[in-house]
PDB file of N, CA and C in Angstrom:
ATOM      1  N   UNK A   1     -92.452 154.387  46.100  1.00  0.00           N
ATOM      2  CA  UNK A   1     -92.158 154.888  44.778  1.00  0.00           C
ATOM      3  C   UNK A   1     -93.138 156.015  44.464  1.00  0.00           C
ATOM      4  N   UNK A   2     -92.562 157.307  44.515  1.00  0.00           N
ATOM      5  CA  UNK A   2     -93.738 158.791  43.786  1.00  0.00           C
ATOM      6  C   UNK A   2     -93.684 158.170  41.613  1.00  0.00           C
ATOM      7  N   UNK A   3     -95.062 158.124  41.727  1.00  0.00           N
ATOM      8  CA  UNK A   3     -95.472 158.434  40.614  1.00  0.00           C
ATOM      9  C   UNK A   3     -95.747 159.727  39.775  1.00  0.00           C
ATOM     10  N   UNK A   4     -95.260 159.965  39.119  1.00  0.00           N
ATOM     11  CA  UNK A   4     -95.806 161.662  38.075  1.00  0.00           C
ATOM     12  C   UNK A   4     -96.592 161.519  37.206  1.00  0.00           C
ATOM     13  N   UNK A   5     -97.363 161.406  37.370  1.00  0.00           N
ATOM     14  CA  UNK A   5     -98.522 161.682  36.349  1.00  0.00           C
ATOM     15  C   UNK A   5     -97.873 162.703  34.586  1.00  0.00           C
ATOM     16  N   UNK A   6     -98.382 161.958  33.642  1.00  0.00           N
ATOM     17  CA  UNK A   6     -98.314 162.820  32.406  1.00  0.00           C
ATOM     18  C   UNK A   6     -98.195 164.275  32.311  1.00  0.00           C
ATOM     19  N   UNK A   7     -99.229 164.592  33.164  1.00  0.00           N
ATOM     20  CA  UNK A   7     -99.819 166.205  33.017  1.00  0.00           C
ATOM     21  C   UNK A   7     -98.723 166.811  33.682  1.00  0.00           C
ATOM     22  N   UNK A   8     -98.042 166.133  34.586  1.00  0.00           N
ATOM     23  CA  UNK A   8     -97.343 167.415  35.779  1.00  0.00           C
ATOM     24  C   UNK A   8     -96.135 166.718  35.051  1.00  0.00           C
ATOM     25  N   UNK A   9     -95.825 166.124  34.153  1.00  0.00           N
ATOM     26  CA  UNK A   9     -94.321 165.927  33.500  1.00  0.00           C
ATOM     27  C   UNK A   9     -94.239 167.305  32.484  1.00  0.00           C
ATOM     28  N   UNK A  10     -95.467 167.014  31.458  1.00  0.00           N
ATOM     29  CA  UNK A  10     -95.541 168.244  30.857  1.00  0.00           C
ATOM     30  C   UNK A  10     -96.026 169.586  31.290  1.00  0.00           C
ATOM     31  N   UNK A  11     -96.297 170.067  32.201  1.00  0.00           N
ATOM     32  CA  UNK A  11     -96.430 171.185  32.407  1.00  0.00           C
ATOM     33  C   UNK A  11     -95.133 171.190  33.059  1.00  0.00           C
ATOM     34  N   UNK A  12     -94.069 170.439  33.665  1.00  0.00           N
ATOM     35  CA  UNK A  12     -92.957 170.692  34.303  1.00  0.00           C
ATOM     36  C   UNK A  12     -91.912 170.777  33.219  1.00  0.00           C
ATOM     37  N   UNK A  13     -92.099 170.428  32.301  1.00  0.00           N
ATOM     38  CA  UNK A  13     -91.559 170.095  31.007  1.00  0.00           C
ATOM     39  C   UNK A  13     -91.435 171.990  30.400  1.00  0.00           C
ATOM     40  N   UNK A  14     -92.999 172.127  30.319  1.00  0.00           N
ATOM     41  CA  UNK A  14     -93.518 173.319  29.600  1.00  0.00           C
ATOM     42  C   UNK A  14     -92.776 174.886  30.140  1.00  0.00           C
ATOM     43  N   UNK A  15     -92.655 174.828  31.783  1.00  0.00           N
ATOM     44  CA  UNK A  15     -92.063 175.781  32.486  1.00  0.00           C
ATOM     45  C   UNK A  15     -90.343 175.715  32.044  1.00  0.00           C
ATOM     46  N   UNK A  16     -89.507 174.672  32.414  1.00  0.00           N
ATOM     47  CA  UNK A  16     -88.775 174.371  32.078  1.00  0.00           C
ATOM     48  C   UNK A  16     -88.218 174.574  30.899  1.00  0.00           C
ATOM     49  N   UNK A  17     -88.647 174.324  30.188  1.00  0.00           N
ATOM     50  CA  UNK A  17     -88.665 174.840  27.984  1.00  0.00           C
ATOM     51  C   UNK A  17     -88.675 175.833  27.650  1.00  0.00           C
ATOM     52  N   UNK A  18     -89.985 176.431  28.028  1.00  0.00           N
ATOM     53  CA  UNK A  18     -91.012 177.388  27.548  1.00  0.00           C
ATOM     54  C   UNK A  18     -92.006 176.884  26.509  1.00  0.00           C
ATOM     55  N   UNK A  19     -91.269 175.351  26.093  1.00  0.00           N
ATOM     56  CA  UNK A  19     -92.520 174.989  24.975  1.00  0.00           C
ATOM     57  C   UNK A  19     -93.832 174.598  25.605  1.00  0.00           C
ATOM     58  N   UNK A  20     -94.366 174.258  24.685  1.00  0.00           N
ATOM     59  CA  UNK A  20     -96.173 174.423  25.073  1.00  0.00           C
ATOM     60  C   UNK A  20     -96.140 173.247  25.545  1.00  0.00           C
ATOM     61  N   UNK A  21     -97.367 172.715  26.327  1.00  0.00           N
ATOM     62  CA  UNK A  21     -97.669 171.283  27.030  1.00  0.00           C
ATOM     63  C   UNK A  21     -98.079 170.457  25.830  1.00  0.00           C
ATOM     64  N   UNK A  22     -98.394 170.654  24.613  1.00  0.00           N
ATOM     65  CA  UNK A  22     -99.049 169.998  23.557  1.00  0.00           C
ATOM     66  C   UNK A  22     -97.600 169.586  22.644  1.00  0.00           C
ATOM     67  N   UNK A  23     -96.629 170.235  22.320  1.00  0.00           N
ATOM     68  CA  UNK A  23     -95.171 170.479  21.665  1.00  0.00           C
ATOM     69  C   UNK A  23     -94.474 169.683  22.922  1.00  0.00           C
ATOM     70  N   UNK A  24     -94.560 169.708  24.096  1.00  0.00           N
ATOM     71  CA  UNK A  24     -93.471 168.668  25.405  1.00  0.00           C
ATOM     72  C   UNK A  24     -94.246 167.433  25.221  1.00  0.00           C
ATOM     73  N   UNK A  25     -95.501 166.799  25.416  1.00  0.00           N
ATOM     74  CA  UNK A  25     -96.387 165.544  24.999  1.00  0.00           C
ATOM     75  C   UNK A  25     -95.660 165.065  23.408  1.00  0.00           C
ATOM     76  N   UNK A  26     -95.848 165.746  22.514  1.00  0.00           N
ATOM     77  CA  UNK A  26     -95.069 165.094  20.895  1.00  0.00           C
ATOM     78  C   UNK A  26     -93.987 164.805  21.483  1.00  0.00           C
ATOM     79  N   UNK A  27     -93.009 165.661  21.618  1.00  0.00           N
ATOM     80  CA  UNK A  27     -91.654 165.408  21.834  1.00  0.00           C
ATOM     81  C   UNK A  27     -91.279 164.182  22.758  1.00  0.00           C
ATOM     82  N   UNK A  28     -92.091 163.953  23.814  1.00  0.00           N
ATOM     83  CA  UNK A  28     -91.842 162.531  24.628  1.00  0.00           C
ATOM     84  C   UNK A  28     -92.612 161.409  24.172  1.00  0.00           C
ATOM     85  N   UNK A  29     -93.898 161.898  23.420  1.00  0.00           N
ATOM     86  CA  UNK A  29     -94.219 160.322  23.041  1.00  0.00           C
ATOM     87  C   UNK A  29     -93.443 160.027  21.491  1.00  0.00           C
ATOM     88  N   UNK A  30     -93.070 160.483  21.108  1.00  0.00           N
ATOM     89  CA  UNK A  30     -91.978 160.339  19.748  1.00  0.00           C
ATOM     90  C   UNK A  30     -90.930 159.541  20.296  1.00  0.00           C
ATOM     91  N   UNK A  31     -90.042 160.175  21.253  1.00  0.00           N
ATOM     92  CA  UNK A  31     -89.354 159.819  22.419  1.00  0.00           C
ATOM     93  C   UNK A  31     -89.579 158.192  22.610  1.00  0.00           C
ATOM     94  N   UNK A  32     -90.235 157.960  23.434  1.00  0.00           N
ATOM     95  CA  UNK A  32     -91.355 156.547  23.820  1.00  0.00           C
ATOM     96  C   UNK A  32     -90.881 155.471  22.629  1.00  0.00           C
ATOM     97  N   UNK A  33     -91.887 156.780  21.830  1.00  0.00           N
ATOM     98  CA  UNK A  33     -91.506 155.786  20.365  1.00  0.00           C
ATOM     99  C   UNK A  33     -90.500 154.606  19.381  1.00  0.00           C
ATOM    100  N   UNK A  34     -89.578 155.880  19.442  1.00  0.00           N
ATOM    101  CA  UNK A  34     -88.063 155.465  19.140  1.00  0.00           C
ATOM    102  C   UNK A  34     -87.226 154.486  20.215  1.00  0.00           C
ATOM    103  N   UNK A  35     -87.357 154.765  21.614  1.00  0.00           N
ATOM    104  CA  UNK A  35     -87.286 153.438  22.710  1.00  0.00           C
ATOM    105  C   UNK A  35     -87.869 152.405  22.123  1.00  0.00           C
ATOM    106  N   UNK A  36     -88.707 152.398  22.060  1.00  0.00           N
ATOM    107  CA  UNK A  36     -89.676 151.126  22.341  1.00  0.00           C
ATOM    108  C   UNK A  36     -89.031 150.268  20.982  1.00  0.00           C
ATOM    109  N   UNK A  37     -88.905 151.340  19.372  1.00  0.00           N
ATOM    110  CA  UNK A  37     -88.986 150.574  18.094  1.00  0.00           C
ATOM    111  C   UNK A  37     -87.225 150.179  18.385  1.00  0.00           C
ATOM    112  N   UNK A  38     -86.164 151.035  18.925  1.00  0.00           N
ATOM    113  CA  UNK A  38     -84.852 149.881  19.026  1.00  0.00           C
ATOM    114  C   UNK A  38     -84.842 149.171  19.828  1.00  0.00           C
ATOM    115  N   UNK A  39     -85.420 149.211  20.775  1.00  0.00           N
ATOM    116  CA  UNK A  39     -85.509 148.165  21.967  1.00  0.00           C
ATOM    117  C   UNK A  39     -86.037 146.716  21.545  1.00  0.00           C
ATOM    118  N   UNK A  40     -87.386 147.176  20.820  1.00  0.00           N
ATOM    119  CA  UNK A  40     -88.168 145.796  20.687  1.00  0.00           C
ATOM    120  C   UNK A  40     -87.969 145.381  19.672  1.00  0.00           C
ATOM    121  N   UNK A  41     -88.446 146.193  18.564  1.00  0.00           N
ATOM    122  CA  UNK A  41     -87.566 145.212  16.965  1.00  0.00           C
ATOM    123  C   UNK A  41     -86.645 145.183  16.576  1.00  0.00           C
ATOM    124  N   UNK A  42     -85.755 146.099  17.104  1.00  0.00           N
ATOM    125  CA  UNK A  42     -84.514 145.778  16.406  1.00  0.00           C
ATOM    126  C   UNK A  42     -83.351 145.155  17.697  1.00  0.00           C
ATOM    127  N   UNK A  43     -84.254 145.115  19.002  1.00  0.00           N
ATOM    128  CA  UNK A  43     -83.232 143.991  20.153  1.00  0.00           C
ATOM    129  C   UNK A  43     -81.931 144.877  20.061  1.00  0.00           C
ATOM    130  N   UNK A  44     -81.739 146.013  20.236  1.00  0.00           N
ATOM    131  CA  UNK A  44     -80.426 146.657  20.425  1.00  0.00           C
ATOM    132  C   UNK A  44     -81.062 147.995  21.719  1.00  0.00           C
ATOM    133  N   UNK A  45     -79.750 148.009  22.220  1.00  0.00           N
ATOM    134  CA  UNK A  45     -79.940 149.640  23.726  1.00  0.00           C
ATOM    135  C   UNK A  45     -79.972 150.234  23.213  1.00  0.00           C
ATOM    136  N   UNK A  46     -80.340 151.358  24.057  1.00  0.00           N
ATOM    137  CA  UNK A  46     -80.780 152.649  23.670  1.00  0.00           C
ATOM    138  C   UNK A  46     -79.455 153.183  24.787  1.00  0.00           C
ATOM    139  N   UNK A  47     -78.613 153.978  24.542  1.00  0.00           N
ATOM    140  CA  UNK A  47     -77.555 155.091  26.090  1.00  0.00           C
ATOM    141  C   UNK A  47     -77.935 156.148  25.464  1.00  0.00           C
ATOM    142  N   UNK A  48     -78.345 156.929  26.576  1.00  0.00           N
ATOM    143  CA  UNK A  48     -78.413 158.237  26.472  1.00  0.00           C
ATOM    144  C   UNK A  48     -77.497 158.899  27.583  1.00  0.00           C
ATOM    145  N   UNK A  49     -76.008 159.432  26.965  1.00  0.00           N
ATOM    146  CA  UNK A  49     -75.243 159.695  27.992  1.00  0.00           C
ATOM    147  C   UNK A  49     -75.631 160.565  28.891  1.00  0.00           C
ATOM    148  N   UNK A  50     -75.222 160.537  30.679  1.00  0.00           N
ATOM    149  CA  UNK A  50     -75.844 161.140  31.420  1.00  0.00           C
ATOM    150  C   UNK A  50     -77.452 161.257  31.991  1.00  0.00           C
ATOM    151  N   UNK A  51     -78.153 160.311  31.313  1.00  0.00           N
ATOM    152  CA  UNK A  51     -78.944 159.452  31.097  1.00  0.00           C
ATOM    153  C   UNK A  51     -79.073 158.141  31.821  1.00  0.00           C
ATOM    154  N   UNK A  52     -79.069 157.084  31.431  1.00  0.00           N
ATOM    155  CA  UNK A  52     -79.275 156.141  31.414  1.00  0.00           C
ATOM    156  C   UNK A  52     -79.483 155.325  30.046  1.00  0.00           C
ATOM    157  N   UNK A  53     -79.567 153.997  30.392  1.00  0.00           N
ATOM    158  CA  UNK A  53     -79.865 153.046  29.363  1.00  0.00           C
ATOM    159  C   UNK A  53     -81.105 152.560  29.260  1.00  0.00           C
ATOM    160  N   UNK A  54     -81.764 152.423  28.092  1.00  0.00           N
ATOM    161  CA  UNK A  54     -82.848 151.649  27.785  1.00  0.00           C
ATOM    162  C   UNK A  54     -82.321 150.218  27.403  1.00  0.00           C
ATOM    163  N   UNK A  55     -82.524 149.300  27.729  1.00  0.00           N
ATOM    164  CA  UNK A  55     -82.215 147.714  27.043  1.00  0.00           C
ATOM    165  C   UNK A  55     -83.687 146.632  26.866  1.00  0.00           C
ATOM    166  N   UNK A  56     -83.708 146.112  26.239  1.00  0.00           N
ATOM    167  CA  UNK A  56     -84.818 144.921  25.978  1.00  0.00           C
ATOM    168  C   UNK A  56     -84.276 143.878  27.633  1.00  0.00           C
ATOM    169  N   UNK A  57     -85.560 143.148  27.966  1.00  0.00           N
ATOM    170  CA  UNK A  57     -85.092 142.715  28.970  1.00  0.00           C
ATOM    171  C   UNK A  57     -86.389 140.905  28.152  1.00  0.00           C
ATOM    172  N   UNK A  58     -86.139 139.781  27.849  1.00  0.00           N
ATOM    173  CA  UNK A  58     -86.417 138.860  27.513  1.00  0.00           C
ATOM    174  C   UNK A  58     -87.004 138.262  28.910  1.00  0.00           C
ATOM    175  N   UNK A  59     -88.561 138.105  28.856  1.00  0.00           N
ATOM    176  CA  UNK A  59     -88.991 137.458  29.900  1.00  0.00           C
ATOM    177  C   UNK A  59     -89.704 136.399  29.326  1.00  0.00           C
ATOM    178  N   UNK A  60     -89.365 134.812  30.528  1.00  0.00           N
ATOM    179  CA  UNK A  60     -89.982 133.444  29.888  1.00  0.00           C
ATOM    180  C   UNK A  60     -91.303 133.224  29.961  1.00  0.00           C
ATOM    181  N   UNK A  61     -92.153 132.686  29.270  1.00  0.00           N
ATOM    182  CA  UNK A  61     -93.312 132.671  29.434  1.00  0.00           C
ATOM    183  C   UNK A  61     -93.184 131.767  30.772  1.00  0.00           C
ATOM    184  N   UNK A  62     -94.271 131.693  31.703  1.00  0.00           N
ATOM    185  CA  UNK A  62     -93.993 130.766  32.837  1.00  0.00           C
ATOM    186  C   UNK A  62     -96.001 130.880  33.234  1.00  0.00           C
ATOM    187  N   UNK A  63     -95.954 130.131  34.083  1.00  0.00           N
ATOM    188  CA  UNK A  63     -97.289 129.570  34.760  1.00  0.00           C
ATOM    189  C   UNK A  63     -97.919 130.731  35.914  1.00  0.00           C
ATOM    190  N   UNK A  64     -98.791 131.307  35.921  1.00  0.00           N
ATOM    191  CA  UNK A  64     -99.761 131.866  36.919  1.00  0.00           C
ATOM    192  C   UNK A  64    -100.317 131.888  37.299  1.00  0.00           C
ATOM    193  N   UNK A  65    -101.714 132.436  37.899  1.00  0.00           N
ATOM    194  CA  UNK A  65    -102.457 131.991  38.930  1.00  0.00           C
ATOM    195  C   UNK A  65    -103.875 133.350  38.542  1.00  0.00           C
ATOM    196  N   UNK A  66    -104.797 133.372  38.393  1.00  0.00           N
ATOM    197  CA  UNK A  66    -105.697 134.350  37.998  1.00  0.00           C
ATOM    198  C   UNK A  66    -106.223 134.340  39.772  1.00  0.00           C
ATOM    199  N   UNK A  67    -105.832 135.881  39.720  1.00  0.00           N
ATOM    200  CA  UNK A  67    -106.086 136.168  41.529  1.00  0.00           C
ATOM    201  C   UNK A  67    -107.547 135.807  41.795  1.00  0.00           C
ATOM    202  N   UNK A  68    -108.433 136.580  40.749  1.00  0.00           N
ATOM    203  CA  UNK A  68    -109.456 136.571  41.431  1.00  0.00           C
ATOM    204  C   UNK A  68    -110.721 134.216  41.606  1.00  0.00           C
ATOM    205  N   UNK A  69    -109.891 134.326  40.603  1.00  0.00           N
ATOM    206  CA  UNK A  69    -110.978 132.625  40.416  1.00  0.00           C
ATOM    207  C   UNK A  69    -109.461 131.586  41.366  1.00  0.00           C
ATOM    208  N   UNK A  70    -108.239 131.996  40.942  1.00  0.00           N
ATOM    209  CA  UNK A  70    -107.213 130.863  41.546  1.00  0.00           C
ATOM    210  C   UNK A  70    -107.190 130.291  40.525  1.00  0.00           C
ATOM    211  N   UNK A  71    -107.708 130.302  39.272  1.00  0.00           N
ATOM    212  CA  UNK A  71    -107.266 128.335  38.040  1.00  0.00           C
ATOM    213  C   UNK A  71    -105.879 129.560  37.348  1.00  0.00           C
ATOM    214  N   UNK A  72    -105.438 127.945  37.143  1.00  0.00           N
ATOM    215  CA  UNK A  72    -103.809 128.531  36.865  1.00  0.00           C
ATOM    216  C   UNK A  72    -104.247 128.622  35.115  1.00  0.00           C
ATOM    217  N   UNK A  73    -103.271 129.311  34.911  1.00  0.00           N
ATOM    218  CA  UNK A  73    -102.763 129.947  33.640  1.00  0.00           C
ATOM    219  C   UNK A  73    -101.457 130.134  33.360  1.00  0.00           C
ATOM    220  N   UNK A  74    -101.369 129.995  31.514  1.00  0.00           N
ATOM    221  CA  UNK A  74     -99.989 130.396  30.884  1.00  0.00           C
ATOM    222  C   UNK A  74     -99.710 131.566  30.672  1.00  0.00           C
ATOM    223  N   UNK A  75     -98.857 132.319  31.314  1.00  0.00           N
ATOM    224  CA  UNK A  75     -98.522 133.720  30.983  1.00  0.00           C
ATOM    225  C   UNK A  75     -97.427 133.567  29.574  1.00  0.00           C
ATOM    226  N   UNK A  76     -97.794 134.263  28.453  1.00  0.00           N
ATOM    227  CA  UNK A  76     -96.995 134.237  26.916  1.00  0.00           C
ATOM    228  C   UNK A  76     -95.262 134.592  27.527  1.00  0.00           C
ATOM    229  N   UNK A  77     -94.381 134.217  26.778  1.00  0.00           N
ATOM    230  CA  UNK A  77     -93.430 135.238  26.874  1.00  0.00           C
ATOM    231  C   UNK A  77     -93.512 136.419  26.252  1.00  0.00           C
ATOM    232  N   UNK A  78     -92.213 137.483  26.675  1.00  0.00           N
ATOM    233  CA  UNK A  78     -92.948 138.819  26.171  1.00  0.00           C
ATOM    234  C   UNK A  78     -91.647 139.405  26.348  1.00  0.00           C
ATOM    235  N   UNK A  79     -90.969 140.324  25.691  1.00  0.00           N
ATOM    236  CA  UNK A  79     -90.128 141.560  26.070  1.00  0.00           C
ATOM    237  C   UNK A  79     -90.397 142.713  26.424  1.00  0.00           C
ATOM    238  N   UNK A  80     -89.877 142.898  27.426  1.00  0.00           N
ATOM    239  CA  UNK A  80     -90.194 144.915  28.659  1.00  0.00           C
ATOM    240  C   UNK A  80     -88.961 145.709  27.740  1.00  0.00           C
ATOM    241  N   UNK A  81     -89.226 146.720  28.538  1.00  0.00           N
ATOM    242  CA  UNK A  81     -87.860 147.608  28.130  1.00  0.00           C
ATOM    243  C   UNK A  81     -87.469 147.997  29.827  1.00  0.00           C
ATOM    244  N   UNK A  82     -86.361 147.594  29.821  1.00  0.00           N
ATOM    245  CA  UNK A  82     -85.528 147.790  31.216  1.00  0.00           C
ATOM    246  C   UNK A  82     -85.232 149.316  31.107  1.00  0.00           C
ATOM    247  N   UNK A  83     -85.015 149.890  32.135  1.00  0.00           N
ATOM    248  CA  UNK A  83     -84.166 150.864  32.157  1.00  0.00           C
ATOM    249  C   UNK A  83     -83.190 151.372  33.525  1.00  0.00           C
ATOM    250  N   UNK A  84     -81.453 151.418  33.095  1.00  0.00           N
ATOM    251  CA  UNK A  84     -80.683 152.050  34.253  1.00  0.00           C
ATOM    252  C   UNK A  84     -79.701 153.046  34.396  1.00  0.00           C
ATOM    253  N   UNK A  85     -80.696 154.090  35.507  1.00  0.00           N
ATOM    254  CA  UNK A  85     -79.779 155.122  35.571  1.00  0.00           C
ATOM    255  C   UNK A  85     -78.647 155.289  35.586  1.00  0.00           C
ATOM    256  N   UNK A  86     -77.785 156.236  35.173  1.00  0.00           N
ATOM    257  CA  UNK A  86     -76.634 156.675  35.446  1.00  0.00           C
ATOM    258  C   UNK A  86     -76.036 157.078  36.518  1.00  0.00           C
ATOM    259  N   UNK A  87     -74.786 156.208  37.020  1.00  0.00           N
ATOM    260  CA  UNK A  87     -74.458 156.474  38.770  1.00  0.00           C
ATOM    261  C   UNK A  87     -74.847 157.918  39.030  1.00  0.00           C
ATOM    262  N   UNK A  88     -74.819 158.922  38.487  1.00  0.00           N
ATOM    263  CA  UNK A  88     -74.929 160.236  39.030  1.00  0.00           C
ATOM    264  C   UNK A  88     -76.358 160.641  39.347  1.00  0.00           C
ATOM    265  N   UNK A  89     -77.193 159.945  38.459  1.00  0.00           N
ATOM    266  CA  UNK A  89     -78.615 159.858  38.928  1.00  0.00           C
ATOM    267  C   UNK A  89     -79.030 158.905  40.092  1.00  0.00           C
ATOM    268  N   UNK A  90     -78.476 158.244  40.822  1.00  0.00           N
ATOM    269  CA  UNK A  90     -78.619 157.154  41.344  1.00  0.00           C
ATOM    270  C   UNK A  90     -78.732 158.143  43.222  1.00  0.00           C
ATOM    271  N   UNK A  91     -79.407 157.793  43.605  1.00  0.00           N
ATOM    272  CA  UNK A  91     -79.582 158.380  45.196  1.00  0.00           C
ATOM    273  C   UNK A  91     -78.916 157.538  46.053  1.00  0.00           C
ATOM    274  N   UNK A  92     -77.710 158.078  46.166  1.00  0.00           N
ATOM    275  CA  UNK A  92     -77.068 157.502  47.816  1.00  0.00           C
ATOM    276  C   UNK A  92     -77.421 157.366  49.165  1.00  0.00           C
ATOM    277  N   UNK A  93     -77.714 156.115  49.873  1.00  0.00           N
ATOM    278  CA  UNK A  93     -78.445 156.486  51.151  1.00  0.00           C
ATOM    279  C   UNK A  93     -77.246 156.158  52.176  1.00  0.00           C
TER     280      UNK A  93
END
């Protein structure tokens, strides 16, 4: 899996636009934002056609293991935000 770092989203962002790297950063963490607040409090998707979907994904709290000592532990439950591309984004092998 390639990771992108922040910086090279927005400066790829910035070329791409022409907007500034400071104006592409607002615009995606606003972005972020609005995901995260229908996803998580209000438990409804996000489609962004041609896009993909954002959805809440409900995970159970369940039992773990602390790597470094081994004594088990309760992991809380918690909600992620899933997300799936759109077949056209999707890489055929």
């Amino acid at each position: 899996m390639n990771k992108m770092p922040k910086k090279d989203l927005m400066s790829d962002l910035s070329t791409t636009t022409g907007m500034s790297q400071t104006q592409c950063d607002t615009v995606l963490s606003a972005f972020a934002e609005l995901v995260a607040e229908k996803n998580l409090n209000e438990d409804t998707s996000v489609t962004l056609m041609g896009l993909g979907t954002f959805s809440p994904n409900h995970k159970a709290a369940r039992a773990g293991r602390n790597p470094a000592t081994g004594e088990a532990l309760q992991i809380a439950a918690k909600t992620v935000i899933k997300f799936k591309a759109v077949a056209s984004l999707v890489k055929k092998s």
